[in-house]
Protein backbone atom coordinates (compact mmCIF):
# COMPACT_ATOMS: atom_id res chain seq x y z
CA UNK A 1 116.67 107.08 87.17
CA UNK A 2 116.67 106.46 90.72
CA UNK A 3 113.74 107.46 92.69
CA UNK A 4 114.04 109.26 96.34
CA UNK A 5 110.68 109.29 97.54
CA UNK A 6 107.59 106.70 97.29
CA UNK A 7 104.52 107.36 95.46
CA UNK A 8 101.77 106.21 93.55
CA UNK A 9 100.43 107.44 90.09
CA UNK A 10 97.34 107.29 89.16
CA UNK A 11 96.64 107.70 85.37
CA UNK A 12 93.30 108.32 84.10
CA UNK A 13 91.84 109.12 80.63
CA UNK A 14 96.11 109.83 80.09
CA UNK A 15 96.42 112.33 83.03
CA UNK A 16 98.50 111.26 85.78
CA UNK A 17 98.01 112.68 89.38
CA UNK A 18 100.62 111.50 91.98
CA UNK A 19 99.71 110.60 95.48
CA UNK A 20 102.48 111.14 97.99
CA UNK A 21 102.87 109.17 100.81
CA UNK A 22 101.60 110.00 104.26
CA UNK A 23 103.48 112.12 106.40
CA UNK A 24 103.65 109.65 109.67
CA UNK A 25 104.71 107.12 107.41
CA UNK A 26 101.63 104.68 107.73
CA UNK A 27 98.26 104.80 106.32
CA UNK A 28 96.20 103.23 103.58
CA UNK A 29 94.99 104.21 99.59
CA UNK A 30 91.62 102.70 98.51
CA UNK A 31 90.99 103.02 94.95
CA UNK A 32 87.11 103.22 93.81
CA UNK A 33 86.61 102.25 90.05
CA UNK A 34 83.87 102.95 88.09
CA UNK A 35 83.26 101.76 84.33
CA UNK A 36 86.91 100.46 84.34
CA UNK A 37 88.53 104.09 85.47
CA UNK A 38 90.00 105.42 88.69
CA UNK A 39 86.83 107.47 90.14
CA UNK A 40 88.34 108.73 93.83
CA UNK A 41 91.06 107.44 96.32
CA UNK A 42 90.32 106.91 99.76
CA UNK A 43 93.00 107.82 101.80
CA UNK A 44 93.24 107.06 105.39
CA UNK A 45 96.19 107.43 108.00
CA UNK A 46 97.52 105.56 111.28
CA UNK A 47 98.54 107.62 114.25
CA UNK A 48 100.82 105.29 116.29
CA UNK A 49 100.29 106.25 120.02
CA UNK A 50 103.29 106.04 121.94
């Protein structure tokens, strides 16, 4: 099966939640653990000046 868009998938306790990618194309996922498990996901974006 041939993917058109990039993502990442979280799974916890057998639940996955899919994080898109950001919009401009840049940015940064942080994931926080906590007794072995996914807790939150930091998300942060670049904004290229031109």
């Amino acid at each position: 099966m041939k993917q058109e868009t990039n993502y990442i998938i979280v799974v916890k306790d057998g639940v996955e939640t899919k994080i898109e990618a950001p919009e401009c194309g840049h940015g940064e996922y942080t994931a926080i653990w906590k007794d072995g498990k996914v807790l939150d996901v930091i998300k942060s974006e670049r904004l290229r000046i031109k």
